[in-house]
N, C-alpha and C. Protein backbone atom coordinates (compact mmCIF):
# COMPACT_ATOMS: atom_id res chain seq x y z
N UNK A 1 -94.45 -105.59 -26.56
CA UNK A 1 -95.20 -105.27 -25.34
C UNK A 1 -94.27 -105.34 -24.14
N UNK A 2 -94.12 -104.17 -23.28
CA UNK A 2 -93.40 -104.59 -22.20
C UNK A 2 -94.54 -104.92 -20.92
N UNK A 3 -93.29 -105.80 -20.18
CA UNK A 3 -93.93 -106.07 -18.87
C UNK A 3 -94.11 -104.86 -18.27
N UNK A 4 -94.99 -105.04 -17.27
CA UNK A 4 -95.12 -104.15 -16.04
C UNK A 4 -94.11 -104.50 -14.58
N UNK A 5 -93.53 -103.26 -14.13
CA UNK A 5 -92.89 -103.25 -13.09
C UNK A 5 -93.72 -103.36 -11.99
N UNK A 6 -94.05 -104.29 -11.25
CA UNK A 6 -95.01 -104.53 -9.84
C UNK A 6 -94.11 -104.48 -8.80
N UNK A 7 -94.06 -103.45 -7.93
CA UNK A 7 -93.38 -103.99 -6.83
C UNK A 7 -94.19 -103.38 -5.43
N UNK A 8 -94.17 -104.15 -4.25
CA UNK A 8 -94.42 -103.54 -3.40
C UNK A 8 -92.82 -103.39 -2.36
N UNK A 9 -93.23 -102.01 -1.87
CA UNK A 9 -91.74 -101.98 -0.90
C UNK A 9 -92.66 -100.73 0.35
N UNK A 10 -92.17 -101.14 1.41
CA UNK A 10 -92.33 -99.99 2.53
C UNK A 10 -91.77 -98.62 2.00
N UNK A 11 -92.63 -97.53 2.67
CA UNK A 11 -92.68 -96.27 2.19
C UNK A 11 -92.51 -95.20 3.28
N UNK A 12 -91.76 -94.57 3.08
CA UNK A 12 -91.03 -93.45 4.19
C UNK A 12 -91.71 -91.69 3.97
N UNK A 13 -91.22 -91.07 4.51
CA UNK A 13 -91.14 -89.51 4.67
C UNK A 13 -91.39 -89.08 3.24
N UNK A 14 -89.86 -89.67 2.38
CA UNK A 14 -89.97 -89.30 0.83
C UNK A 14 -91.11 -89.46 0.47
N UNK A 15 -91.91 -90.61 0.27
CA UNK A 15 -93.09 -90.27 -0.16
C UNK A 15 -94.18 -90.11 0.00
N UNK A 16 -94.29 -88.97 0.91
CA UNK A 16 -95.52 -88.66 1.59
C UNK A 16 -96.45 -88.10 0.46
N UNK A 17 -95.77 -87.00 -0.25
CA UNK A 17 -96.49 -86.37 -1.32
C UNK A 17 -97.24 -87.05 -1.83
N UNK A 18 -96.27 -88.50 -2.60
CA UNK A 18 -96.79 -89.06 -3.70
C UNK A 18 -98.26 -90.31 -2.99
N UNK A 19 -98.13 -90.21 -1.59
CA UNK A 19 -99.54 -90.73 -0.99
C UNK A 19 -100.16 -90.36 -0.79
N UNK A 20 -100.22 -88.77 -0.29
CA UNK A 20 -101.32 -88.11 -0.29
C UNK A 20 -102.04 -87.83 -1.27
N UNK A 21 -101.04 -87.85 -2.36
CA UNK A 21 -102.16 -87.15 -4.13
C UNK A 21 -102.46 -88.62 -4.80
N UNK A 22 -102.28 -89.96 -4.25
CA UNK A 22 -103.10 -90.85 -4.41
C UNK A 22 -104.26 -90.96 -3.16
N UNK A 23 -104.22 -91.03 -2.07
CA UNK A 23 -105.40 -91.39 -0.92
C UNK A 23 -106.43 -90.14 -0.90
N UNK A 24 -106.20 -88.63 -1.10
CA UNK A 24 -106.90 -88.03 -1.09
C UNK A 24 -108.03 -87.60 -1.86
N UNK A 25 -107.62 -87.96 -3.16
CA UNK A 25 -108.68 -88.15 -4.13
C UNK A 25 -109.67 -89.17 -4.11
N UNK A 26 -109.20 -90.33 -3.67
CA UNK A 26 -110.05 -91.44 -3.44
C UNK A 26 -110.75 -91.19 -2.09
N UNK A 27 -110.73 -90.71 -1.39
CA UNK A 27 -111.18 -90.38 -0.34
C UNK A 27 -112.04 -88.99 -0.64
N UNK A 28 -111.76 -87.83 -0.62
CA UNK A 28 -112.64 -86.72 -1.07
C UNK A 28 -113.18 -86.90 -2.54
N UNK A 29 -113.06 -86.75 -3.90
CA UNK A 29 -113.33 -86.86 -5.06
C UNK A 29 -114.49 -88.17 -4.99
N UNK A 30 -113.86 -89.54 -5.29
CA UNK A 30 -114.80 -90.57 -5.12
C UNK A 30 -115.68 -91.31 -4.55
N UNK A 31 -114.82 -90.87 -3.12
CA UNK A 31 -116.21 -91.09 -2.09
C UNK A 31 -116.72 -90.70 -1.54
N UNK A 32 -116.17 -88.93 -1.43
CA UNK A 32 -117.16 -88.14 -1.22
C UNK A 32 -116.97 -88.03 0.35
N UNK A 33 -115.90 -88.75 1.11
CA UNK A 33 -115.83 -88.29 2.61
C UNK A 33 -115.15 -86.87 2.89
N UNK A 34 -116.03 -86.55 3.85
CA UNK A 34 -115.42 -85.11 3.78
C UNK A 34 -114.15 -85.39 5.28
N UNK A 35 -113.09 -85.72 4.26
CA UNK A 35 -111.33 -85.63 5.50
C UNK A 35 -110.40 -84.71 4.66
N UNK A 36 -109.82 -83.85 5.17
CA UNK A 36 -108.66 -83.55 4.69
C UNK A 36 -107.28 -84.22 5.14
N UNK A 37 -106.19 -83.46 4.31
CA UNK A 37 -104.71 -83.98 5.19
C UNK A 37 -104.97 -83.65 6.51
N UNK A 38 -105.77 -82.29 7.24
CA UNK A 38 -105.33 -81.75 8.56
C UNK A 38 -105.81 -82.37 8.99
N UNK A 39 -107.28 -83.54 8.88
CA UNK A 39 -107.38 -84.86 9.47
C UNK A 39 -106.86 -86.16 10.04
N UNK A 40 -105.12 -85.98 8.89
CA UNK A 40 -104.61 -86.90 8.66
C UNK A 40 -102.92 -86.55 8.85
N UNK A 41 -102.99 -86.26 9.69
CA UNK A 41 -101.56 -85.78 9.81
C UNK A 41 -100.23 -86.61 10.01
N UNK A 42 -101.06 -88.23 10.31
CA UNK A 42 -100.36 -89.38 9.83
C UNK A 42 -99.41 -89.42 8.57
N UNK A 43 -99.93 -88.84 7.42
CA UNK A 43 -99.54 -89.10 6.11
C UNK A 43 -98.10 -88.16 6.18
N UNK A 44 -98.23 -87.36 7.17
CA UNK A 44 -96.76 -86.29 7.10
C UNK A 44 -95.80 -86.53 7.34
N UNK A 45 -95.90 -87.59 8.15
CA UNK A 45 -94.76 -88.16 9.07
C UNK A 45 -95.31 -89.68 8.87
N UNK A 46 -94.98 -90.54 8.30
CA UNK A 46 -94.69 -92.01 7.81
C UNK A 46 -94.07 -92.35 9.31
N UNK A 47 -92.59 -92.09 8.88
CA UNK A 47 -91.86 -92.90 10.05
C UNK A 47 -92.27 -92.68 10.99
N UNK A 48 -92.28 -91.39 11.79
CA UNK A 48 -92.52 -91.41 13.15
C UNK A 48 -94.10 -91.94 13.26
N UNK A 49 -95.28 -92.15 12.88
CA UNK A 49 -96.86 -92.44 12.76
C UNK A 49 -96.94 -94.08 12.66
N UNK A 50 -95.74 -94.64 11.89
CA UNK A 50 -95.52 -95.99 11.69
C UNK A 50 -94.70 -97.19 12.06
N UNK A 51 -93.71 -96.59 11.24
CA UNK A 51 -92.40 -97.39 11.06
C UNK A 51 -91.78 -97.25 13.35
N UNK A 52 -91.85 -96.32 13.66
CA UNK A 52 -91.43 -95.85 15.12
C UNK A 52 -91.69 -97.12 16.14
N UNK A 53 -92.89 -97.06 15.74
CA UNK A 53 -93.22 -98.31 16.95
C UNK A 53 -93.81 -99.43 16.23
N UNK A 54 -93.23 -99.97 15.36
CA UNK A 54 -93.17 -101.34 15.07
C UNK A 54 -94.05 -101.22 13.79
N UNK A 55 -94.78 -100.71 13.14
CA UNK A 55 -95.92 -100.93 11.91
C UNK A 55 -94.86 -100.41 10.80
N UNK A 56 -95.72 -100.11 9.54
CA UNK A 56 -95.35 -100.07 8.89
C UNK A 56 -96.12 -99.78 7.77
N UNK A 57 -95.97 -99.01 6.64
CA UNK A 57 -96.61 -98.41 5.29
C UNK A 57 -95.82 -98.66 3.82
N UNK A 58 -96.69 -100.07 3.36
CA UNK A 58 -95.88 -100.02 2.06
C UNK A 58 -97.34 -99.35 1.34
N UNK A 59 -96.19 -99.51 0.09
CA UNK A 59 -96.76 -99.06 -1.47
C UNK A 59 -96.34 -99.94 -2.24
N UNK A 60 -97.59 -100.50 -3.57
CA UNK A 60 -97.37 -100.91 -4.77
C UNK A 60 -97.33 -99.83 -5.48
N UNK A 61 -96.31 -100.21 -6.38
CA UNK A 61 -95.96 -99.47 -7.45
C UNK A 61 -95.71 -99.94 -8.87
N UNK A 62 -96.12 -99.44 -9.81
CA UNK A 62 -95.83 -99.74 -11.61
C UNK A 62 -94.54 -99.24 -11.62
N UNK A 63 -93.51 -99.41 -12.06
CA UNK A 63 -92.47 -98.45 -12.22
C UNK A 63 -92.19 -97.66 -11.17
N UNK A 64 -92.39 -96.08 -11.51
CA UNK A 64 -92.28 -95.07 -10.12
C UNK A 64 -93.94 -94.47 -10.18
N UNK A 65 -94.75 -95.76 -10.55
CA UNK A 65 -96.20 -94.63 -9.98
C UNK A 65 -96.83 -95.60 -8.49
N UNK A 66 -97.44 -95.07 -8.07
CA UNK A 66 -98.14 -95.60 -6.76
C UNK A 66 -98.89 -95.32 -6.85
N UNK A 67 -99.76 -97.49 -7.03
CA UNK A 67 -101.40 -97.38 -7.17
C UNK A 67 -101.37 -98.11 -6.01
N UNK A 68 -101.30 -98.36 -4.71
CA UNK A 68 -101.77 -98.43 -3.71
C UNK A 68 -100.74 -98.62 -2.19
N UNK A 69 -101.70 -98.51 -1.64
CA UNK A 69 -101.42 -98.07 -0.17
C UNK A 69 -101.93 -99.33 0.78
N UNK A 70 -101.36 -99.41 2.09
CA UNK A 70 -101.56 -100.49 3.19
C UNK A 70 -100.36 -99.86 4.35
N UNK A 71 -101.41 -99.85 5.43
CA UNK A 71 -100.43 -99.43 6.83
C UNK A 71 -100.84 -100.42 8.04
N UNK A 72 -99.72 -100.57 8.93
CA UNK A 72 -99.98 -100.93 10.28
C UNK A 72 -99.39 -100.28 11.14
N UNK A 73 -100.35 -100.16 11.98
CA UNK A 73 -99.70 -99.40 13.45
C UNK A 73 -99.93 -100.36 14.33
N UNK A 74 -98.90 -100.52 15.13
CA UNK A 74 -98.68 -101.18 16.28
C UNK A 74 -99.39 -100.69 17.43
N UNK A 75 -100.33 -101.38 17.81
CA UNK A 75 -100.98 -100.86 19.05
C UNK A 75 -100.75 -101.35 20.17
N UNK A 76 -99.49 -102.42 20.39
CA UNK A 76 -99.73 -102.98 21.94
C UNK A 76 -100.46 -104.08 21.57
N UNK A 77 -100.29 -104.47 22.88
CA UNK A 77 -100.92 -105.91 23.08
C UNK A 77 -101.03 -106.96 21.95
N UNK A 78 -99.91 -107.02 21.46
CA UNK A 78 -99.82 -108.18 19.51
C UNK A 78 -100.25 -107.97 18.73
N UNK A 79 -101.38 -106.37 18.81
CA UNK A 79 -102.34 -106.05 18.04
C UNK A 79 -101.87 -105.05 16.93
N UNK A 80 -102.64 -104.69 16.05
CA UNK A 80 -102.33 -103.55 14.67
C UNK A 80 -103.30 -103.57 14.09
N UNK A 81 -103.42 -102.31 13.97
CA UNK A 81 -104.38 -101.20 13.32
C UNK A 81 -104.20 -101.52 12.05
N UNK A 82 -104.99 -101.58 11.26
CA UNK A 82 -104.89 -101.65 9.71
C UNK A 82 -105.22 -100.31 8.96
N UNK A 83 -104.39 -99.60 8.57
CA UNK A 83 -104.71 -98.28 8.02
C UNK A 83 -104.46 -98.38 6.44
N UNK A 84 -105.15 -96.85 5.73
CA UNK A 84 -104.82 -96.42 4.59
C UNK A 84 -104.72 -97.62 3.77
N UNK A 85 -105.89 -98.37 3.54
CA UNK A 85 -105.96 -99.49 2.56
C UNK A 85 -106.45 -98.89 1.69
N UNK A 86 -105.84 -98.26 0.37
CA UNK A 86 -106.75 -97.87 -1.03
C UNK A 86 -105.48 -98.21 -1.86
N UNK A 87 -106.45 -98.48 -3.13
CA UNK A 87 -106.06 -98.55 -4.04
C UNK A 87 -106.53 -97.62 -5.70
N UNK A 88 -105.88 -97.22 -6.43
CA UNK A 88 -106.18 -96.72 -7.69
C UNK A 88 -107.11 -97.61 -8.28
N UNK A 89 -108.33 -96.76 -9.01
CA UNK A 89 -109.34 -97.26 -9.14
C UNK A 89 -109.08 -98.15 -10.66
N UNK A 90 -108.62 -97.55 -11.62
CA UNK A 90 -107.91 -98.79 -12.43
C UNK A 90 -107.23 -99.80 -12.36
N UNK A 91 -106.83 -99.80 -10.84
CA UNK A 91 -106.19 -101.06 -10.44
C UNK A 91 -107.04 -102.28 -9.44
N UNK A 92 -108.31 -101.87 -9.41
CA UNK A 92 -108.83 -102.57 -8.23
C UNK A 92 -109.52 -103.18 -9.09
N UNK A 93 -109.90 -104.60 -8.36
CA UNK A 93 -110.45 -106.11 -8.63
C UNK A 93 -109.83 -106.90 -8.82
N UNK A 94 -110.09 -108.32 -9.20
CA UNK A 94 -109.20 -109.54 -9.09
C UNK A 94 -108.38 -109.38 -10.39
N UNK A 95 -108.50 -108.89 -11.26
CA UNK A 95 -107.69 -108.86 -12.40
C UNK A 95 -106.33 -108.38 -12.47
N UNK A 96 -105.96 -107.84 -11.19
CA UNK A 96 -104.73 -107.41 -10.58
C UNK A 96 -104.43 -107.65 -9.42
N UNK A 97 -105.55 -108.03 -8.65
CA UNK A 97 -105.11 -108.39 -7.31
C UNK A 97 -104.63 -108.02 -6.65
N UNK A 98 -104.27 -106.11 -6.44
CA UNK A 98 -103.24 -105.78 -5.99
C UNK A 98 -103.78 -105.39 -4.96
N UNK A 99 -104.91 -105.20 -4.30
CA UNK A 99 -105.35 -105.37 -2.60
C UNK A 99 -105.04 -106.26 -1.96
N UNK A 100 -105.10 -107.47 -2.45
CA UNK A 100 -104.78 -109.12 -2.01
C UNK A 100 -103.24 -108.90 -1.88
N UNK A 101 -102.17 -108.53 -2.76
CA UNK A 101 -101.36 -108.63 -2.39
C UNK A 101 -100.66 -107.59 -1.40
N UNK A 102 -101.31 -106.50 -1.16
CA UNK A 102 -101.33 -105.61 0.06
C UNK A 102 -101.51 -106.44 1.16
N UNK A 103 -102.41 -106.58 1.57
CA UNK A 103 -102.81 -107.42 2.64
C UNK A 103 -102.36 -108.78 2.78
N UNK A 104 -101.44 -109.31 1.84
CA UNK A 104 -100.57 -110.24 2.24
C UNK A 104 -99.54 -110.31 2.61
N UNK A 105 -98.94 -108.60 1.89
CA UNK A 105 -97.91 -108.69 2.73
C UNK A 105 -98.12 -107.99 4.34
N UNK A 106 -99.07 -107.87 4.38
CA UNK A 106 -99.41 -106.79 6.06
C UNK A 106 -99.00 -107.69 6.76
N UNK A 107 -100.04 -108.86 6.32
CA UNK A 107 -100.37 -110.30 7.40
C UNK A 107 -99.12 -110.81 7.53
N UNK A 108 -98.15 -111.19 6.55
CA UNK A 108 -96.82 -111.72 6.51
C UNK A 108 -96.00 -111.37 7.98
N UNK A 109 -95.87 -110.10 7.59
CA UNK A 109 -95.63 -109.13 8.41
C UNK A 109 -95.76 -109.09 10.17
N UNK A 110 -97.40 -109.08 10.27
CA UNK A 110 -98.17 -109.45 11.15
C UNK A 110 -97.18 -110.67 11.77
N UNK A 111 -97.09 -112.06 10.67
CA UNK A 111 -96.77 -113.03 11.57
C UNK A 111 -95.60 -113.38 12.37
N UNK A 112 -94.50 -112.22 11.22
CA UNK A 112 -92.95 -112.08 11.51
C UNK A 112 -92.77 -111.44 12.58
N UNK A 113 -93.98 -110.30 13.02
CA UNK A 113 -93.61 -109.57 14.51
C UNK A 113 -94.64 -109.59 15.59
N UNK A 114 -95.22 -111.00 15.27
CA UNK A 114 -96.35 -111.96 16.40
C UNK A 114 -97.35 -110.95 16.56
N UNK A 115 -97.91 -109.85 15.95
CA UNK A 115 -99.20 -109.42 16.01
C UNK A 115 -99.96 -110.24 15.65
N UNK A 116 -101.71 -110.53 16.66
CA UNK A 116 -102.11 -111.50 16.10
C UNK A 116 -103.76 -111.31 15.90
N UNK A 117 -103.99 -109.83 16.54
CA UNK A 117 -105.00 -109.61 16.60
C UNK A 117 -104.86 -107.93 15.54
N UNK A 118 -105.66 -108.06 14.18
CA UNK A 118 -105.71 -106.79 13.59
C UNK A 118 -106.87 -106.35 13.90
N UNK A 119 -107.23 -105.22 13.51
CA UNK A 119 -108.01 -104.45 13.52
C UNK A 119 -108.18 -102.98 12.68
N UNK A 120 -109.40 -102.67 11.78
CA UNK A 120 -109.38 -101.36 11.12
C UNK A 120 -111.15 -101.00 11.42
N UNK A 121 -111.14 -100.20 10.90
CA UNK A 121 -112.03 -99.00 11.13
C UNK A 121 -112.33 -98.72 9.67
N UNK A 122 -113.60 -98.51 8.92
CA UNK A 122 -113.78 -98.23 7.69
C UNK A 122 -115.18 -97.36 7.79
N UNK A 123 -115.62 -96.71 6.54
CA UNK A 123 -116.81 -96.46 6.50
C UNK A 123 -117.85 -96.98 5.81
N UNK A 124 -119.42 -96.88 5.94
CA UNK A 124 -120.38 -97.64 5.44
C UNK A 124 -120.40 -97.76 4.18
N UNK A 125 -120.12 -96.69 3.18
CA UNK A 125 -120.19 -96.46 2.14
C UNK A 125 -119.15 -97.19 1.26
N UNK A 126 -118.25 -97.69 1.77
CA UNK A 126 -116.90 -98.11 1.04
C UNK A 126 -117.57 -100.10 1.11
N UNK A 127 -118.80 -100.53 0.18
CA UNK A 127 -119.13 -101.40 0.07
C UNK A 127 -118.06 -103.06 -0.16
N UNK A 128 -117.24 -101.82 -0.91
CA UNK A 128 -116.62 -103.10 -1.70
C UNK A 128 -115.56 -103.53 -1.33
N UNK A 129 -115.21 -102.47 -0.10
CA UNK A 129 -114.34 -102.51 0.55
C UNK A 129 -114.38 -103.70 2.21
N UNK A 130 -115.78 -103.70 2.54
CA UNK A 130 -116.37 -104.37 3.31
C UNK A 130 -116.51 -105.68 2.88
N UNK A 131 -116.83 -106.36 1.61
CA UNK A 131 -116.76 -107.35 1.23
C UNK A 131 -115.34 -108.24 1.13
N UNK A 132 -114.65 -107.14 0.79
CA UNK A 132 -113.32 -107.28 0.48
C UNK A 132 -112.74 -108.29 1.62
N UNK A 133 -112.89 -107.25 3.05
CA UNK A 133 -112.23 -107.58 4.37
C UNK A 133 -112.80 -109.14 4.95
N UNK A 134 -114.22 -109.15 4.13
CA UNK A 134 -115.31 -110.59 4.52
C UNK A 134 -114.63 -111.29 3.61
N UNK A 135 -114.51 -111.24 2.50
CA UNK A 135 -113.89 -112.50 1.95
C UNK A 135 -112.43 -113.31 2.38
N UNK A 136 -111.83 -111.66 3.24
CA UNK A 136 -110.49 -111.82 4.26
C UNK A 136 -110.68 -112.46 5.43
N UNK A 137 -111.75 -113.23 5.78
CA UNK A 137 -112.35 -113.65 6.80
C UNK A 137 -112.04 -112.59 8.36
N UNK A 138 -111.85 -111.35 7.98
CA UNK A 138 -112.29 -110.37 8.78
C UNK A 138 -113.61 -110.40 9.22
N UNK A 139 -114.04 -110.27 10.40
CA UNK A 139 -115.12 -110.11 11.50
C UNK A 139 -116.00 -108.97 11.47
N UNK A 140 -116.87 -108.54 11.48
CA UNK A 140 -117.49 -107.43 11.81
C UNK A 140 -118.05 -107.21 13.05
N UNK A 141 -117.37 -105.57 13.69
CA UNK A 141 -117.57 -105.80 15.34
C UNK A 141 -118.54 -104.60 15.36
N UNK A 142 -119.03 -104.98 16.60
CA UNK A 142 -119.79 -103.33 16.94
C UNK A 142 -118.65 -102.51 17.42
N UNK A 143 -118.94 -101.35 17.40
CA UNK A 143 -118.22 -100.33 17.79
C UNK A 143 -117.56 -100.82 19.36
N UNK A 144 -118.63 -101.06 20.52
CA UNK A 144 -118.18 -101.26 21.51
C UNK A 144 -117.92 -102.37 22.17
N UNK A 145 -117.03 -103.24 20.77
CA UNK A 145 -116.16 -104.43 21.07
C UNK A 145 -114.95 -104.30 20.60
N UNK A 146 -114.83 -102.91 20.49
CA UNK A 146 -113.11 -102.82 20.08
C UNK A 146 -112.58 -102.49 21.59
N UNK A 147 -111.13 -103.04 20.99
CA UNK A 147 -110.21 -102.89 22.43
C UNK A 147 -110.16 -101.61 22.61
N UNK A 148 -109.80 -100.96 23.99
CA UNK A 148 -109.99 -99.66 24.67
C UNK A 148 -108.86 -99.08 23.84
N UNK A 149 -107.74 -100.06 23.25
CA UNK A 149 -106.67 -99.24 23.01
C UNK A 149 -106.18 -99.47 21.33
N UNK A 150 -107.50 -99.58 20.74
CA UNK A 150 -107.77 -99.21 19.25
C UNK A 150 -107.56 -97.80 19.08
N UNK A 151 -106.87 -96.97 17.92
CA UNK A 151 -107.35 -95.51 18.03
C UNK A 151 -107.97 -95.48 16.43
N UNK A 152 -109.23 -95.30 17.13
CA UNK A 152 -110.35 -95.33 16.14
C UNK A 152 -110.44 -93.50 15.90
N UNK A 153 -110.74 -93.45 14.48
CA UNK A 153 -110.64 -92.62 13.32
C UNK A 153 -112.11 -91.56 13.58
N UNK A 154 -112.16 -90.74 13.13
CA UNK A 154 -113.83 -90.30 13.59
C UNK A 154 -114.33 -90.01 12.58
N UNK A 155 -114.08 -90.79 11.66
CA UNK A 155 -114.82 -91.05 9.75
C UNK A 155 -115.52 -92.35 10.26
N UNK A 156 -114.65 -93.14 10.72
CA UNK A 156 -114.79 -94.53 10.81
C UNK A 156 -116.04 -94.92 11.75
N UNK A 157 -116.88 -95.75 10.91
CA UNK A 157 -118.20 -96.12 11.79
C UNK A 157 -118.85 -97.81 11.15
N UNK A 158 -117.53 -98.26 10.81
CA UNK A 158 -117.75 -99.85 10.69
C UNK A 158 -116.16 -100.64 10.61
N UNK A 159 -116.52 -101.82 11.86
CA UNK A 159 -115.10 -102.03 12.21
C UNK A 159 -114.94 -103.79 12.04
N UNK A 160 -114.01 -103.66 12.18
CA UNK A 160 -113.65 -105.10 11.37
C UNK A 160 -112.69 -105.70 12.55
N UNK A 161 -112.00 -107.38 12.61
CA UNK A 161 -111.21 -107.44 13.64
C UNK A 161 -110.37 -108.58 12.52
N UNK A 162 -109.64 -109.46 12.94
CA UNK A 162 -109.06 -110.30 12.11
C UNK A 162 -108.07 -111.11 13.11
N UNK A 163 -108.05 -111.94 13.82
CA UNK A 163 -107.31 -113.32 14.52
C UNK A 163 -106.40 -113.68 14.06
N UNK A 164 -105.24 -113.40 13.75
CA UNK A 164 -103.93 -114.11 13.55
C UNK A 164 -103.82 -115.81 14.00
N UNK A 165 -103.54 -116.84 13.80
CA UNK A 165 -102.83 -118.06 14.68
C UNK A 165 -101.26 -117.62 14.52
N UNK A 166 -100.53 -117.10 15.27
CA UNK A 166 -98.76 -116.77 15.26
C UNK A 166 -98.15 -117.59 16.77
């Protein structure tokens, strides 16, 4: 039996492809939101959307496949956007943990470049995804308690916040 190769590493330009033909299926196919890429024109440009002003987009990976995704954008004020949290649906739940370890390394992250206030944007339908962020002791805000200088998504109609101590 061989082991499995787990790694997470930040993700550039090169692999834009290989994120879009994971996030878009999970997004149109499974859940049925109607976004395309021309929605998302983030995914085209990694560096300049991310990496530019301080955030950042890794990927877990088996070997060379990529079952999930995690982004931050730097918004100012210590704060970051939490983007493109999915994962491959054979890979999700505690039996792999590989959301948990997404979001650990965000927060890591978070603490290394004193962001202290996150913030994402999700939709109603993504249940498990909402629990997910609650068991992250993520907040649930109304819409018009996000900071003015959130850039909120126009899928997105349930928002979350998250308090750093850094």
């Amino acid at each position: 039996m061989s082991t499995i190769n787990l790694t997470i590493a930040p993700l550039s330009n090169d692999d834009s492809r290989s994120i879009i033909d994971l996030i878009l299926p999970i997004q149109q196919i499974e859940f049925n939101v109607p976004i395309t890429i021309d929605g998302q024109p983030d995914l085209l440009d990694i560096e300049l959307n991310y990496h530019q002003n301080g955030g950042n987009f890794w990927g877990m990976k088996i070997g060379d496949e990529l079952i999930g995704t995690i982004a931050l954008l730097n918004i100012g004020n210590n704060s970051g956007a939490l983007r493109k949290m999915f994962v491959k649906k054979e890979f999700r739940g505690k039996e792999y943990g590989i959301a948990q370890l997404l979001l650990k390394t965000l927060l890591d992250y978070c603490v290394k470049k004193g962001i202290n206030d996150i913030y994402l944007g999700t939709v109603d339908m993504l249940k498990a995804a909402h629990r997910f962020y609650e068991k992250n002791n993520f907040n649930l805000l109304e819409v018009d308690e996000l900071p003015s200088y959130f850039p909120r998504m126009m899928a997105d109609n349930r928002f979350y916040h998250l308090h750093l101590n850094v």
